[in-house]
PDB file of N, CA and C in Angstrom:
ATOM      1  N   UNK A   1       0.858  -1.176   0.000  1.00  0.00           N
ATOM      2  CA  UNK A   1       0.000   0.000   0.000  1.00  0.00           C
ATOM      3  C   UNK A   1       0.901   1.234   0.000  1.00  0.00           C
ATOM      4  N   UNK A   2       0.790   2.151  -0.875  1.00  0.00           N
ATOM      5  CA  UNK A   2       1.775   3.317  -0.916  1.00  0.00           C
ATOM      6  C   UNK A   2       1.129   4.324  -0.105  1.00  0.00           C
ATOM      7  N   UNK A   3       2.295   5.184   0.394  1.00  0.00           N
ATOM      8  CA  UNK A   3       1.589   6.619   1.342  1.00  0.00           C
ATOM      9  C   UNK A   3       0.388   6.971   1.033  1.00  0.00           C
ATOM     10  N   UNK A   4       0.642   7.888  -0.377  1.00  0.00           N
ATOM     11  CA  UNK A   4      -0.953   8.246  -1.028  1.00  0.00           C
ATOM     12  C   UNK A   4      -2.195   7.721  -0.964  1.00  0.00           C
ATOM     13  N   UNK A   5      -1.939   6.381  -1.296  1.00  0.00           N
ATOM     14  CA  UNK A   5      -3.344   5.935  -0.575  1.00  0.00           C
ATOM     15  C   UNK A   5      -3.588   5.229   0.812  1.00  0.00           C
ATOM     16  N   UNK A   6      -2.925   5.192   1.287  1.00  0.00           N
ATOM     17  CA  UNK A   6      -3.390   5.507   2.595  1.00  0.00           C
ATOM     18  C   UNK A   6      -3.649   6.593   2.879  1.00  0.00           C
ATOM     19  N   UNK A   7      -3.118   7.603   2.736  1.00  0.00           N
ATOM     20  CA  UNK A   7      -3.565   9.142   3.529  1.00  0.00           C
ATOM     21  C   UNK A   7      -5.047   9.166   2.378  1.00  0.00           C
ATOM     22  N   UNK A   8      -5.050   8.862   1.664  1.00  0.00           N
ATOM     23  CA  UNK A   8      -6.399   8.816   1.082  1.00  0.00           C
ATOM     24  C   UNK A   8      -7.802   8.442   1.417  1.00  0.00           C
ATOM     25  N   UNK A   9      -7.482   6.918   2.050  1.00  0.00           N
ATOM     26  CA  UNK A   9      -8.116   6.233   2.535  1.00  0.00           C
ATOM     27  C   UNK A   9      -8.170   6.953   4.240  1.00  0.00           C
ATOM     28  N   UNK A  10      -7.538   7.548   5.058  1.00  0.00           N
ATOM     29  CA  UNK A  10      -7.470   7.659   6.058  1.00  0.00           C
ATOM     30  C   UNK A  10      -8.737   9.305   5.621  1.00  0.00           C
ATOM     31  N   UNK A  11      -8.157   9.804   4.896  1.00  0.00           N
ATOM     32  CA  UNK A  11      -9.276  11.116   4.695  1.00  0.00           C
ATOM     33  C   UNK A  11     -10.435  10.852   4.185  1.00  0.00           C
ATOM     34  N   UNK A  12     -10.843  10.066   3.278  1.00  0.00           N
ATOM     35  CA  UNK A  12     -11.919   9.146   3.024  1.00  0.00           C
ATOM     36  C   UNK A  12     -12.721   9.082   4.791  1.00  0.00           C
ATOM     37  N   UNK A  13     -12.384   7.663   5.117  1.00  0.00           N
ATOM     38  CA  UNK A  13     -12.778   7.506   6.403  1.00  0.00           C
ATOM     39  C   UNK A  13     -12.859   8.907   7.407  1.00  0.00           C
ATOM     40  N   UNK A  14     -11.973   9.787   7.512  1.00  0.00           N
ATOM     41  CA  UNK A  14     -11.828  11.045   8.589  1.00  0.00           C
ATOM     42  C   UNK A  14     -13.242  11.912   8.170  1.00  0.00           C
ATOM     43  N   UNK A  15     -13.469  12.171   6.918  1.00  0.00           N
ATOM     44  CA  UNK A  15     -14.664  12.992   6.033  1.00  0.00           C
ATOM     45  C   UNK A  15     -16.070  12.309   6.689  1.00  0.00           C
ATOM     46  N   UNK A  16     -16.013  11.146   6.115  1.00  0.00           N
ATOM     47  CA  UNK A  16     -17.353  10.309   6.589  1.00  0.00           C
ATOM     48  C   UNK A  16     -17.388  10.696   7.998  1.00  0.00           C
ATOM     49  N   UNK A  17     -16.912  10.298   8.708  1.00  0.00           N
ATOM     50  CA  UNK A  17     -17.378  10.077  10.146  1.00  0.00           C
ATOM     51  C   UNK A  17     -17.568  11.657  10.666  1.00  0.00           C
ATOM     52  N   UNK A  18     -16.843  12.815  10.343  1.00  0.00           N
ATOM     53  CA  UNK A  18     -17.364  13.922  10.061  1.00  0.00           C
ATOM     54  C   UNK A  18     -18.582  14.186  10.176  1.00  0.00           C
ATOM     55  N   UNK A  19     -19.118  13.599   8.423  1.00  0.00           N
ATOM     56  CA  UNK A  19     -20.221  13.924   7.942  1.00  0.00           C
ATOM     57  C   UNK A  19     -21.712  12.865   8.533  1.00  0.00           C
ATOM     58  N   UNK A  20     -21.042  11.798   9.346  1.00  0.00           N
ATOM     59  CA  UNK A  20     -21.980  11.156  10.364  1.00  0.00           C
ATOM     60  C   UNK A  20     -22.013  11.605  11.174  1.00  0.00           C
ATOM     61  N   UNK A  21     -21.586  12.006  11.967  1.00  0.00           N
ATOM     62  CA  UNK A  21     -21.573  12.890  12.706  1.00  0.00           C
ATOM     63  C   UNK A  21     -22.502  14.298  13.177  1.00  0.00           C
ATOM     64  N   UNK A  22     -22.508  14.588  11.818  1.00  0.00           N
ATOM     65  CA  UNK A  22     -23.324  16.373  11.818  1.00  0.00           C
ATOM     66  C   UNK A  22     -24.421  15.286  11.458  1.00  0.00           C
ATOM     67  N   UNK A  23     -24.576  14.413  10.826  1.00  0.00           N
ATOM     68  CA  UNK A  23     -26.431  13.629  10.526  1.00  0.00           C
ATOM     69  C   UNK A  23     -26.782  13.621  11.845  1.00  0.00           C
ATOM     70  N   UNK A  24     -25.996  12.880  12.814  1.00  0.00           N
ATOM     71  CA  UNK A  24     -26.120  12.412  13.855  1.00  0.00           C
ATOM     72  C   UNK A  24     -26.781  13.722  14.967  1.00  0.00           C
ATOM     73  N   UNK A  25     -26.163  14.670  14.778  1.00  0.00           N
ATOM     74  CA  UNK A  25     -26.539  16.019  15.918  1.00  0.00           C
ATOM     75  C   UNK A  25     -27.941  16.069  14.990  1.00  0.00           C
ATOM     76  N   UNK A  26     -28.120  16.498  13.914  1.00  0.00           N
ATOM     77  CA  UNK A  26     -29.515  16.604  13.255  1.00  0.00           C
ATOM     78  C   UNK A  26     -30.769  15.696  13.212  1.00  0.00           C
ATOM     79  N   UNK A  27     -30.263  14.272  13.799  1.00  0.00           N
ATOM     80  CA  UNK A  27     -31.094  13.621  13.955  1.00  0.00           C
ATOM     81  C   UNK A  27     -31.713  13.781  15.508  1.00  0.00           C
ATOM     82  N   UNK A  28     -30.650  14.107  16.486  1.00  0.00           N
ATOM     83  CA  UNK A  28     -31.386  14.162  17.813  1.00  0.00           C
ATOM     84  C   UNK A  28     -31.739  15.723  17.760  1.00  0.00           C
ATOM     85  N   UNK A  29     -31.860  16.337  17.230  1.00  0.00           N
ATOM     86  CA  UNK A  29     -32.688  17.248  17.029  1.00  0.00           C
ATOM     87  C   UNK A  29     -34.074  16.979  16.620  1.00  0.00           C
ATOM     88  N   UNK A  30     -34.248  16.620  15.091  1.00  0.00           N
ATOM     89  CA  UNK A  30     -35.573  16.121  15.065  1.00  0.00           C
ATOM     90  C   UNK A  30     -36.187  15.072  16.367  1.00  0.00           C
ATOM     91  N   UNK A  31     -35.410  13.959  16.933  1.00  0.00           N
ATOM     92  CA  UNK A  31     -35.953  13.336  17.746  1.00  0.00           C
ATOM     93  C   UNK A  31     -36.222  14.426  18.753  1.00  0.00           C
ATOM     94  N   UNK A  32     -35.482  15.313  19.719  1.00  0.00           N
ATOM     95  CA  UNK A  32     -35.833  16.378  20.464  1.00  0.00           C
ATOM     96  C   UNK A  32     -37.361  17.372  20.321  1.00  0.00           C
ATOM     97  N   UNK A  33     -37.300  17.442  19.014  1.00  0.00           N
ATOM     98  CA  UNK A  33     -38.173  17.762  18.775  1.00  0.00           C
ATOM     99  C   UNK A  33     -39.990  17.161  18.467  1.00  0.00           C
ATOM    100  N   UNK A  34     -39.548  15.965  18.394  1.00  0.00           N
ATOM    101  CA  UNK A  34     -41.199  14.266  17.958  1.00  0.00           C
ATOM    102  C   UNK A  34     -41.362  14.635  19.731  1.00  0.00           C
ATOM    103  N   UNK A  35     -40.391  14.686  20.224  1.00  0.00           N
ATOM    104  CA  UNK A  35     -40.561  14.366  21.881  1.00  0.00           C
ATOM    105  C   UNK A  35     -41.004  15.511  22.591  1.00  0.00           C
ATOM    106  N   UNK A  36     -40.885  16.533  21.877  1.00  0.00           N
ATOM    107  CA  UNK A  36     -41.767  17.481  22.832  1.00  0.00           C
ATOM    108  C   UNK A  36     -42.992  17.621  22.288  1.00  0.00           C
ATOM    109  N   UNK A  37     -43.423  17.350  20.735  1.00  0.00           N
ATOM    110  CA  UNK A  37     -44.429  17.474  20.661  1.00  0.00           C
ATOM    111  C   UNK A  37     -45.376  16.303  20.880  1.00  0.00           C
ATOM    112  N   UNK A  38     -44.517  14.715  21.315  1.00  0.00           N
ATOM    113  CA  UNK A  38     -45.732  13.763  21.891  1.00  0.00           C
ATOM    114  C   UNK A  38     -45.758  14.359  23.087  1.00  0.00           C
ATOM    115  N   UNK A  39     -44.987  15.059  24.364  1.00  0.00           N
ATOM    116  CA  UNK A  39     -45.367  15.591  25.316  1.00  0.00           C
ATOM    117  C   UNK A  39     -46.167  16.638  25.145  1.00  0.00           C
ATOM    118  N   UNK A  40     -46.414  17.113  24.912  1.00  0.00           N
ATOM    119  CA  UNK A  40     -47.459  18.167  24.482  1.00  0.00           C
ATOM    120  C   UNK A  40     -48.891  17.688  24.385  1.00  0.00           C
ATOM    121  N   UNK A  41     -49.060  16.640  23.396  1.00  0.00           N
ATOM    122  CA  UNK A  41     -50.176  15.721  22.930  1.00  0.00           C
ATOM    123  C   UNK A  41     -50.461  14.503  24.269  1.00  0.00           C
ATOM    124  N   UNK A  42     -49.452  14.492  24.831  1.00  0.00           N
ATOM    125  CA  UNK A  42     -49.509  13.549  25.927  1.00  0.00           C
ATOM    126  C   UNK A  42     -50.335  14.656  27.182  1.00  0.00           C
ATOM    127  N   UNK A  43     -49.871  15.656  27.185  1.00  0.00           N
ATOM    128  CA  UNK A  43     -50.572  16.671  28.176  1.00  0.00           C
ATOM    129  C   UNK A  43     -52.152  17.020  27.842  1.00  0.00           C
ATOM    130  N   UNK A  44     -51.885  17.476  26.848  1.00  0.00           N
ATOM    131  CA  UNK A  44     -53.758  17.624  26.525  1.00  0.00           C
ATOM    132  C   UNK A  44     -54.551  16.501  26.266  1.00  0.00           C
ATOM    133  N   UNK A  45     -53.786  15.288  25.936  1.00  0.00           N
ATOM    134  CA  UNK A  45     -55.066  14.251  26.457  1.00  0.00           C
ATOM    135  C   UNK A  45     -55.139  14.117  27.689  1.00  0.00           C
ATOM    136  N   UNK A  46     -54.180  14.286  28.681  1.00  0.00           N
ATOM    137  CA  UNK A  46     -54.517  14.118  30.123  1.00  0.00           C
ATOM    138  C   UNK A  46     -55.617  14.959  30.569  1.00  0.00           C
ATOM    139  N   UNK A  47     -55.155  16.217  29.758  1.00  0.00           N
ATOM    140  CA  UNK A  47     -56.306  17.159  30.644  1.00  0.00           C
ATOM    141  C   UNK A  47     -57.582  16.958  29.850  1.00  0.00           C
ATOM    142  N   UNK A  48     -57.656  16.782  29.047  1.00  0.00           N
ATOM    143  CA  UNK A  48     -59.128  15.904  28.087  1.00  0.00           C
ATOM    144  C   UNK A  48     -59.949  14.795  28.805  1.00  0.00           C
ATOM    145  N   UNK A  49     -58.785  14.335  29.949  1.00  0.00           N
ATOM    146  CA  UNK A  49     -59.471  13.201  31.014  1.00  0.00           C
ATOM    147  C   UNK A  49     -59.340  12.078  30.311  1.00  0.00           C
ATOM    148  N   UNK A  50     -57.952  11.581  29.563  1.00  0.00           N
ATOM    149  CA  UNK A  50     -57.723  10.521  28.586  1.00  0.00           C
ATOM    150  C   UNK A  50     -56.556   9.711  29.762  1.00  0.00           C
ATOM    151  N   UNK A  51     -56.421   8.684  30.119  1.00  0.00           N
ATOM    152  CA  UNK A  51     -55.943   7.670  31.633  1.00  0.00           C
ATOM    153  C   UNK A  51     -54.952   7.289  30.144  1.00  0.00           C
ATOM    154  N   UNK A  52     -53.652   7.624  30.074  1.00  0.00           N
ATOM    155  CA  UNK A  52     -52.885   6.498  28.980  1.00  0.00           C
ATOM    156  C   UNK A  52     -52.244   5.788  29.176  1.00  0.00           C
ATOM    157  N   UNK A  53     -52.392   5.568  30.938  1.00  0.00           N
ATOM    158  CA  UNK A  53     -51.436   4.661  31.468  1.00  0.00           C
ATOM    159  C   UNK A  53     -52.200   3.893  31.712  1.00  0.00           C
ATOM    160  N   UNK A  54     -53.486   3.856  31.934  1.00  0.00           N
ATOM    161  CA  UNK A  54     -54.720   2.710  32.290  1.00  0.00           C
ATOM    162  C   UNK A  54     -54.692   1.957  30.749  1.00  0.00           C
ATOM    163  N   UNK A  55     -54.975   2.807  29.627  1.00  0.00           N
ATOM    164  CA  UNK A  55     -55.278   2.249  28.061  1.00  0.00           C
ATOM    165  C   UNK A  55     -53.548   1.186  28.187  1.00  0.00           C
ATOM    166  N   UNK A  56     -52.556   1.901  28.258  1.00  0.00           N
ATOM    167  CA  UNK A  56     -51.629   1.307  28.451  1.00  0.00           C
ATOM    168  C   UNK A  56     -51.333  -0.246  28.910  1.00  0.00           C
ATOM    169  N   UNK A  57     -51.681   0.116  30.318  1.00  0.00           N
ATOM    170  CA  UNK A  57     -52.024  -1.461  31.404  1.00  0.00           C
ATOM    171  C   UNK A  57     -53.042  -2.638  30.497  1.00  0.00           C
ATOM    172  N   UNK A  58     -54.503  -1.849  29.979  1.00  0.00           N
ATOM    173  CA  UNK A  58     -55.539  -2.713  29.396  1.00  0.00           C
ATOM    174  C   UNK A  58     -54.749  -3.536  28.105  1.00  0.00           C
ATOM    175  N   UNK A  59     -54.272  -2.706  27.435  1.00  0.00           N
ATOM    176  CA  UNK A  59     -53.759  -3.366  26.132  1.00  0.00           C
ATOM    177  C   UNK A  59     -52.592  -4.633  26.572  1.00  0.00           C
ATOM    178  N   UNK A  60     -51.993  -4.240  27.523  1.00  0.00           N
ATOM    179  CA  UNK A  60     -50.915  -5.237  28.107  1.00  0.00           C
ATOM    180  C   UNK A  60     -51.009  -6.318  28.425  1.00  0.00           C
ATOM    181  N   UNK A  61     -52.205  -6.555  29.156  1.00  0.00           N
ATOM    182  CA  UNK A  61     -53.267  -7.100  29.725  1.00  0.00           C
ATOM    183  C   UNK A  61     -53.639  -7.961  28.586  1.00  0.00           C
ATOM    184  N   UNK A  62     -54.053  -7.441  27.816  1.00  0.00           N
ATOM    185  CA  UNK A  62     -54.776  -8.163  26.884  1.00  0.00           C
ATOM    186  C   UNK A  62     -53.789  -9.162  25.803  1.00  0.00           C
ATOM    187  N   UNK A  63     -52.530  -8.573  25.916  1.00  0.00           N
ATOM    188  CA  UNK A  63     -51.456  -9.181  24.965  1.00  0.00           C
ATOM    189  C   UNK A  63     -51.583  -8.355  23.515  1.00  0.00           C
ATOM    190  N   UNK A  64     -51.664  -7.119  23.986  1.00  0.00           N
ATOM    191  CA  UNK A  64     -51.763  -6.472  22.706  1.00  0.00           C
ATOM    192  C   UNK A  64     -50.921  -5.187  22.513  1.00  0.00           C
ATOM    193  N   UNK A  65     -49.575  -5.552  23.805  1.00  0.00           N
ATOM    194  CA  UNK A  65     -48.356  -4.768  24.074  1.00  0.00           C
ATOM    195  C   UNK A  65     -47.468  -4.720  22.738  1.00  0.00           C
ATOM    196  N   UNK A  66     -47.428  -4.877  21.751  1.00  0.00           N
ATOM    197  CA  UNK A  66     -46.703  -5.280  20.571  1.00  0.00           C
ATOM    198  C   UNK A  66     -46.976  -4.563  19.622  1.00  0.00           C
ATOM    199  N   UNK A  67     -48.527  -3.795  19.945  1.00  0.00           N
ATOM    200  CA  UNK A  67     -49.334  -2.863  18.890  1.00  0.00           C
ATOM    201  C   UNK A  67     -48.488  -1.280  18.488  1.00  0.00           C
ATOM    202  N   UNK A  68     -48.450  -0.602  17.741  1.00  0.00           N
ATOM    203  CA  UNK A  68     -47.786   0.320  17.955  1.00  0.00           C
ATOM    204  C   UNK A  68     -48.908   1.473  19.056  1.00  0.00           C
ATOM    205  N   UNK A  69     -48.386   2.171  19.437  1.00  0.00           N
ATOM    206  CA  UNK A  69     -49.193   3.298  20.151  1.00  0.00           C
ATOM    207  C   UNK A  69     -50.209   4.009  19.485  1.00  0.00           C
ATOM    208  N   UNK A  70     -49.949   4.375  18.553  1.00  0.00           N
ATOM    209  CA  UNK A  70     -51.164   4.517  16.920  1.00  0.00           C
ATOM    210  C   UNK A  70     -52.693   3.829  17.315  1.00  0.00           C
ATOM    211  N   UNK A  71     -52.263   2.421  17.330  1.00  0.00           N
ATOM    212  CA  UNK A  71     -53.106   1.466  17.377  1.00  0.00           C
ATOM    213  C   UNK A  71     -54.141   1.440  18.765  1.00  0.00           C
ATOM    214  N   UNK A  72     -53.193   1.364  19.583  1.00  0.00           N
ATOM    215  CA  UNK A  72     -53.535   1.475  20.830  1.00  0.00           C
ATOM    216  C   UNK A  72     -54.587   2.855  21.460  1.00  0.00           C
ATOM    217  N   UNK A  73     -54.365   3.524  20.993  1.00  0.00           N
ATOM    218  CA  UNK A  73     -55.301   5.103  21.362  1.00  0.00           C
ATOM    219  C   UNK A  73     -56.477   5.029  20.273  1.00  0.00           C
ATOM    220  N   UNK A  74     -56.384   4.300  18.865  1.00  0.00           N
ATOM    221  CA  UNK A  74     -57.637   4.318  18.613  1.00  0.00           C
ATOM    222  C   UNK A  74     -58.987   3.677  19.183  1.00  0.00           C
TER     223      UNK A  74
END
């Protein structure tokens, strides 16, 4: 393997992980962000008088813990 490509290959690899990197901060952003707005939606069904920890328990109960949450609140 000659210098050149190694330092090639080493900047190759150095770039990527870089550029995974900045995906990576941008992704827990959007996640930061799904999460305040299910808290949000999680708050006004409470105060709507919606129990989602009871719907929660029932579905569990039932063996229907596997459902997505979607499913479950309809």
């Amino acid at each position: 393997m000659t210098k050149e490509s190694k330092d090639e290959k080493i900047g190759f690899h150095k770039g990527a992980l870089a550029t995974l990197a900045k995906e990576r901060e941008e992704m827990l952003k959007i996640l930061n962000i799904v999460e305040q707005l299910m808290q949000m939606h999680i708050k006004e069904l409470k105060d709507l008088g919606v129990d989602l920890e009871k719907i929660a328990k029932e579905a569990k109960k039932k063996g229907k813990s596997k459902k997505p949450i979607e499913d479950i609140l309809k």
